[in-house]
Protein backbone atom coordinates (compact mmCIF):
# COMPACT_ATOMS: atom_id res chain seq x y z
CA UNK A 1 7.93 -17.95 -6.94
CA UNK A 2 6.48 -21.64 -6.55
CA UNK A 3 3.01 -21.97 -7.24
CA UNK A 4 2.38 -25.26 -7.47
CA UNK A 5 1.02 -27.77 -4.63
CA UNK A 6 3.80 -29.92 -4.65
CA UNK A 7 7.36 -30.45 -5.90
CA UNK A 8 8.64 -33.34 -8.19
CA UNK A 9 11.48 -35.16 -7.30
CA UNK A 10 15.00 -35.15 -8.76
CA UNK A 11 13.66 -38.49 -11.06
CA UNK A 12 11.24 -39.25 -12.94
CA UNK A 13 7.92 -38.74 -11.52
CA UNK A 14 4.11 -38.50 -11.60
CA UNK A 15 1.73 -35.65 -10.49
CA UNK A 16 -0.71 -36.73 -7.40
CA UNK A 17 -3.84 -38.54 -8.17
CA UNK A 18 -5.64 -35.02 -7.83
CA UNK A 19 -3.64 -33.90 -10.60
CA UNK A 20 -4.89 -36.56 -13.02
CA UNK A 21 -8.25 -35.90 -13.51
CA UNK A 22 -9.72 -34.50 -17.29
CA UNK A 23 -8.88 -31.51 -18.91
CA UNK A 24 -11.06 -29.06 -17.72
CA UNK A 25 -9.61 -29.97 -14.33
CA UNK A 26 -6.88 -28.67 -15.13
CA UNK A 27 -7.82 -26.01 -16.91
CA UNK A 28 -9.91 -24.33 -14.23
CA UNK A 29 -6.79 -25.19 -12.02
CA UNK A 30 -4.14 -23.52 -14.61
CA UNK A 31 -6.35 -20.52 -14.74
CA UNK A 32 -6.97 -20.25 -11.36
CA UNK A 33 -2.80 -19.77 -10.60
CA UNK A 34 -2.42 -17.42 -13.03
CA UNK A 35 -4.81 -15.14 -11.44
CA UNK A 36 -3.24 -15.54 -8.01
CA UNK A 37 0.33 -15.44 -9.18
CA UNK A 38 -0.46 -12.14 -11.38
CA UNK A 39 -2.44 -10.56 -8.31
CA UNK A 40 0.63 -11.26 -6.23
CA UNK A 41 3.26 -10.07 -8.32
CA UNK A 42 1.02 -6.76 -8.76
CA UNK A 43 1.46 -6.16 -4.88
CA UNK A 44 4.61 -7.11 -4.60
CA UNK A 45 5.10 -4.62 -7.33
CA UNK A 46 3.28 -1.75 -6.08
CA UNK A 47 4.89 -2.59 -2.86
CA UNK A 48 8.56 -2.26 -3.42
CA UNK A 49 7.86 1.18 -5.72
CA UNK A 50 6.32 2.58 -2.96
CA UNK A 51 9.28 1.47 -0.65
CA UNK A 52 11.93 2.49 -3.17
CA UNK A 53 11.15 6.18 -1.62
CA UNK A 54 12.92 5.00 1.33
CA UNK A 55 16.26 4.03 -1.16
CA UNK A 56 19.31 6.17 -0.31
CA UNK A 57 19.75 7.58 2.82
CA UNK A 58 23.29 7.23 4.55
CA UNK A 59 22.35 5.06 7.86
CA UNK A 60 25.62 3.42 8.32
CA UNK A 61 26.34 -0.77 8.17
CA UNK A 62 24.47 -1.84 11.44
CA UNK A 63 20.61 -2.15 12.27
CA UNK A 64 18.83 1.26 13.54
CA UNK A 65 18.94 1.82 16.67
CA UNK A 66 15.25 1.42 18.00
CA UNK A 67 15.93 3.67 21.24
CA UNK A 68 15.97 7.08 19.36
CA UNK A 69 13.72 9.29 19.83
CA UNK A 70 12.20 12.27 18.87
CA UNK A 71 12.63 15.45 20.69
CA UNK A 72 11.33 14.87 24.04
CA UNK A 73 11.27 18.09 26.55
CA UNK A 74 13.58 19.44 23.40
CA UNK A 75 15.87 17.16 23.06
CA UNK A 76 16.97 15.10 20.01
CA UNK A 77 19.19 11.92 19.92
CA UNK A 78 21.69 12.48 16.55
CA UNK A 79 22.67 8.74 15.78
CA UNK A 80 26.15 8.39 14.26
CA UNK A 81 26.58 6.76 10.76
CA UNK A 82 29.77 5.75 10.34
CA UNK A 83 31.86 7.41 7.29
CA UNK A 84 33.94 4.30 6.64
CA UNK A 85 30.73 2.77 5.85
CA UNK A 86 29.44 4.83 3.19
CA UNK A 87 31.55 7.01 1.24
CA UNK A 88 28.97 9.28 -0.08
CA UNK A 89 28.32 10.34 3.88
CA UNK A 90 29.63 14.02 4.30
CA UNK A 91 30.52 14.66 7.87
CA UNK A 92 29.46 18.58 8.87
CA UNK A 93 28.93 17.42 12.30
CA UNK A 94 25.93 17.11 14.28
CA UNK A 95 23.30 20.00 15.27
CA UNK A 96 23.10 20.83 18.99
CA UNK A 97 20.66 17.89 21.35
CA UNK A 98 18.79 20.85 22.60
CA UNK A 99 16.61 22.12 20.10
CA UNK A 100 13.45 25.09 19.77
CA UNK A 101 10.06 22.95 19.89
CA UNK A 102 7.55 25.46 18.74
CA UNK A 103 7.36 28.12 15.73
CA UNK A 104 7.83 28.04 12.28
CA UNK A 105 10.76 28.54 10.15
CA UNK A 106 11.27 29.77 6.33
CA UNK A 107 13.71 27.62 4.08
CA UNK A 108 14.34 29.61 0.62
CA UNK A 109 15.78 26.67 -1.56
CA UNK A 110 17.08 28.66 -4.50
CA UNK A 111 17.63 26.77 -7.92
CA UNK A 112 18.72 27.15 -11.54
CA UNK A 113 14.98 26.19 -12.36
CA UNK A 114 13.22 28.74 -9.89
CA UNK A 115 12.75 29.82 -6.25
CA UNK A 116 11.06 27.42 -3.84
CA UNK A 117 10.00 28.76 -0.10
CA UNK A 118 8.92 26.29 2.58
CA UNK A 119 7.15 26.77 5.91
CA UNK A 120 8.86 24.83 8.23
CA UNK A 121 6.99 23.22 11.12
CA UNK A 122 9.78 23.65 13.69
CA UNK A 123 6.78 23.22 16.74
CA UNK A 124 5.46 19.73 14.75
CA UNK A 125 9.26 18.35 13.76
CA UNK A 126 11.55 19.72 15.88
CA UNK A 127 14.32 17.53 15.39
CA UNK A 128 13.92 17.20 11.20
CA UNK A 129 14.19 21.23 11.65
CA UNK A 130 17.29 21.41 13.80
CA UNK A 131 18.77 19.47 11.39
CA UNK A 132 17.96 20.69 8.20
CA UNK A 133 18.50 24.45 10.03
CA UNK A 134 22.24 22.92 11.09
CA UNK A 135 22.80 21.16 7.38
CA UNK A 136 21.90 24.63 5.87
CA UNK A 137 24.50 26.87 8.08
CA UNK A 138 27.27 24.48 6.74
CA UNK A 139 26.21 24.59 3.53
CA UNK A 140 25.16 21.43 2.97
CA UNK A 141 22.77 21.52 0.47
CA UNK A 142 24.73 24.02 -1.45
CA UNK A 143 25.25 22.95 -5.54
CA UNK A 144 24.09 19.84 -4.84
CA UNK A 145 21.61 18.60 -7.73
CA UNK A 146 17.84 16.76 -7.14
CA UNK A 147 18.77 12.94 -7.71
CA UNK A 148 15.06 11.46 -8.18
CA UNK A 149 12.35 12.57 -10.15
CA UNK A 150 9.00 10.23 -9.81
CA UNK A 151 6.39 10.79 -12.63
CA UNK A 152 3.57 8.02 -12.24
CA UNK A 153 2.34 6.06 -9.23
CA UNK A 154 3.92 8.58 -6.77
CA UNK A 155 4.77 12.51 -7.96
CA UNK A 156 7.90 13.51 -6.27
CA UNK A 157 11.04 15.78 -6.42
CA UNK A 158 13.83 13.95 -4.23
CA UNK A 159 17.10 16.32 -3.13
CA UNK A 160 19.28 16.65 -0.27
CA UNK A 161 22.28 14.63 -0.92
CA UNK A 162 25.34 15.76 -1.76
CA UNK A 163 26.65 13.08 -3.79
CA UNK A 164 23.93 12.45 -6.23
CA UNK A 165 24.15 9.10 -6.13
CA UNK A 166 21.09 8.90 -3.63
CA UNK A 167 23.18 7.10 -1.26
CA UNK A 168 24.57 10.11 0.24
CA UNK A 169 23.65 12.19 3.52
CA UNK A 170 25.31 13.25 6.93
CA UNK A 171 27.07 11.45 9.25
CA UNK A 172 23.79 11.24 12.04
CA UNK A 173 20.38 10.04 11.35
CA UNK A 174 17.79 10.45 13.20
CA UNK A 175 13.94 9.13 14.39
CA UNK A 176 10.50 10.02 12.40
CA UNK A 177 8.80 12.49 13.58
CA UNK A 178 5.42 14.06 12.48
CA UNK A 179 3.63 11.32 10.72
CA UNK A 180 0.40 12.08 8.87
CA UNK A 181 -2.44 10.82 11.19
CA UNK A 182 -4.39 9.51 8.56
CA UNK A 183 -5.83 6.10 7.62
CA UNK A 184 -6.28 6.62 4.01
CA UNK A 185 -2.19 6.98 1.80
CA UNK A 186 -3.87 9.24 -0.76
CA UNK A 187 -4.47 11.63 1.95
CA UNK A 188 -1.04 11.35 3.65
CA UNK A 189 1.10 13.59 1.43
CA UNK A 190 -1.15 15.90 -0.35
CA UNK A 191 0.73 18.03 -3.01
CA UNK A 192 3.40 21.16 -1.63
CA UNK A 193 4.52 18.90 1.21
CA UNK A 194 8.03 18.53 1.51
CA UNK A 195 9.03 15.42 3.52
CA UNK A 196 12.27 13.77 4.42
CA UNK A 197 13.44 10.36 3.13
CA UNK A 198 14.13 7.02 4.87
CA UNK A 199 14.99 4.17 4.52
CA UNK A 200 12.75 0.76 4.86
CA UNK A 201 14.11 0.90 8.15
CA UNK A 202 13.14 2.83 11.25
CA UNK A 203 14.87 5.96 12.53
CA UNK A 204 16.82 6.63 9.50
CA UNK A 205 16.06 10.24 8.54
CA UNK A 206 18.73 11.82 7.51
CA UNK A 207 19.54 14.76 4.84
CA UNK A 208 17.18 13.71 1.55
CA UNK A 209 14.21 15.01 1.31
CA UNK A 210 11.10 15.10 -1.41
CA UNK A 211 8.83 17.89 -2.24
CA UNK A 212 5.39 16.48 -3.60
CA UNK A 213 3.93 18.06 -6.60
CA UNK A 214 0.99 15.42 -7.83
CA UNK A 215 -1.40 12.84 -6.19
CA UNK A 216 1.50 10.75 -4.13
CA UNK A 217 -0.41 7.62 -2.10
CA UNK A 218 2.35 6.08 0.31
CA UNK A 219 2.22 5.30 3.64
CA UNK A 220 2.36 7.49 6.60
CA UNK A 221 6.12 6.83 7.19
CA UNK A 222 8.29 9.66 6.57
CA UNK A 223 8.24 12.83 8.32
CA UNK A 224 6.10 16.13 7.43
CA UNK A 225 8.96 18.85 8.04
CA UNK A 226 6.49 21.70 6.20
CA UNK A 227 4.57 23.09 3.58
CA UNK A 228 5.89 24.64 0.27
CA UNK A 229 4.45 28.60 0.14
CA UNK A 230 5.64 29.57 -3.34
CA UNK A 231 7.62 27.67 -5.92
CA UNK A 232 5.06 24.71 -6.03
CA UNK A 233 5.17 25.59 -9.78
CA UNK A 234 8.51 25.33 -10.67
CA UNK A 235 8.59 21.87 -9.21
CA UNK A 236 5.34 20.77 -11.40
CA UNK A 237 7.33 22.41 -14.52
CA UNK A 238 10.61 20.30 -13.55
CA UNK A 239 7.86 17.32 -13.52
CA UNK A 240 6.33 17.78 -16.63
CA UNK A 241 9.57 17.98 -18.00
CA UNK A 242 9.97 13.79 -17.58
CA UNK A 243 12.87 12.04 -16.04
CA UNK A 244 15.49 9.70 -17.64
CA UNK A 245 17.15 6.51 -16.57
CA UNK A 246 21.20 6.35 -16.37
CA UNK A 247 20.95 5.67 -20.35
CA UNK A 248 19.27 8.76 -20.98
CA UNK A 249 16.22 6.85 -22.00
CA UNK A 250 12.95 8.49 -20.59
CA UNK A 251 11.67 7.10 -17.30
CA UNK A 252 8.84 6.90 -14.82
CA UNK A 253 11.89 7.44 -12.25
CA UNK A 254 14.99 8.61 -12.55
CA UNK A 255 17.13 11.91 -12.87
CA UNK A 256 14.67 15.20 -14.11
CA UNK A 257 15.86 14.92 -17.67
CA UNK A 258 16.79 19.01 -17.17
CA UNK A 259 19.48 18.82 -13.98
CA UNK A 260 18.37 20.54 -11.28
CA UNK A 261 20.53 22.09 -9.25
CA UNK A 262 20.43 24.03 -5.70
CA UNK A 263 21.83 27.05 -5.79
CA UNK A 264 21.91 27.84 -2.09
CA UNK A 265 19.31 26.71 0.36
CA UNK A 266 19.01 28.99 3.57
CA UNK A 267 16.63 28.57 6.71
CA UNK A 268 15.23 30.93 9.41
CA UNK A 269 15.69 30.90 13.21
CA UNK A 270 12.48 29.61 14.48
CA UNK A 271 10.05 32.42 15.22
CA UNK A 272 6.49 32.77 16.90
């Protein structure tokens, strides 16, 4: 990061006259920078935590398309992600383009730690419900373990990827849907929401997904897919329990320190 207002040469060299002036010149000047470079580093900080949510989803080598959309008159566009890309991207297929746009669903995401039920918002995210719905018939999710546990800043449980390398997903992604229409990131993803994972790029949802169990301020970028019913408590207990970096040494972010695995993870037909 260059901070200061000019650049010497490759030889010797002398500061502009501005530069020469007495001591408390530059002392003002010195202090000045170091408030301005630590303010900027802080954002730049809190900036790529916040986007490290959208690390690991499979989206293929090329740039996302920016013609998907979500499911218009019940329709969803499945973008393919190219195996030979990634090889943590497990191919099940793709769910069907026509899709049920109102209702609810239940997903029962059973685990060695507990039993977590969901209310999915099939009538909100339609397309981020046919697709977990067709991920779940193929077993997809099936004794696959929760990669990322976040403990400060954000508080979230990430799963959904059958590698465990948080690189993993299917081989389609798919457009946002059902973004928090809110102004204020505190407010966006209130605890018991489970959401799905991007990347910093748009139209990349694919198979991860978090579950939020503390205060979580990001921004309104990732789609609501529901709203966890029961089980919220196991989740907070596999958070208190601290995660651990690839060491083993404890983290802010890493794997939960006790592995959590899913056991099976079912969903309902859409009903109401």
């Amino acid at each position: 990061m260059t901070t200061s207002p000019w650049t010497p040469d490759s030889g010797p060299h002398q500061a502009p006259a501005a530069q020469r002036r007495g001591t408390s010149g530059w002392l003002i000047a010195a202090v000045v920078t170091a408030i301005v470079v630590v303010l900027v580093c802080a954002v730049v900080a809190v900036t790529v935590f916040v986007l490290r949510l959208r690390d690991g989803a499979a989206t293929g080598s090329g740039p996302a398309d920016t013609t998907a959309s979500t499911a218009a008159g019940g329709t969803c566009r499945w973008l393919p992600v190219e195996a030979a890309s990634n090889v943590n991207v497990k191919d099940v297929g793709t769910p069907p383009q026509t899709v049920p746009t109102n209702g609810v669903q239940q997903l029962t995401m059973t685990t060695n730690r507990g039993v977590i039920t969901i209310q999915v918002d099939t009538g909100k995210a339609p397309c981020a419900a046919a697709s977990i719905t067709h991920l779940a018939g193929r077993r997809f999710f099936d004794g696959t373990s929760c990669h990322r546990l976040v403990t400060e800043g954000i508080q979230v449980l990430q799963c959904g990827d059958p590698s465990g390398t948080g690189m993993g997903g299917p081989a389609y992604r798919f457009a946002e849907e059902n973004l928090p229409d809110v102004t204020d990131p505190a407010l966006a993803y209130p605890a018991g929401t489970l959401a799905m994972a991007k990347t910093s790029e748009p139209h990349t949802t694919g198979s991860q997904f978090f579950i939020v169990y503390g205060p979580t301020p990001i921004a309104s970028e990732y789609t609501v897919l529901g709203t966890v019913t029961a089980g919220l408590d196991v989740v907070t207990a596999i958070g208190k329990g601290g995660a651990v970096d690839p060491t083993g040494n404890t983290a802010t972010d890493g794997a939960p320190k006790s592995p959590v695995t899913i056991t099976t993870l079912t969903v309902t037909p859409a009903a109401g």
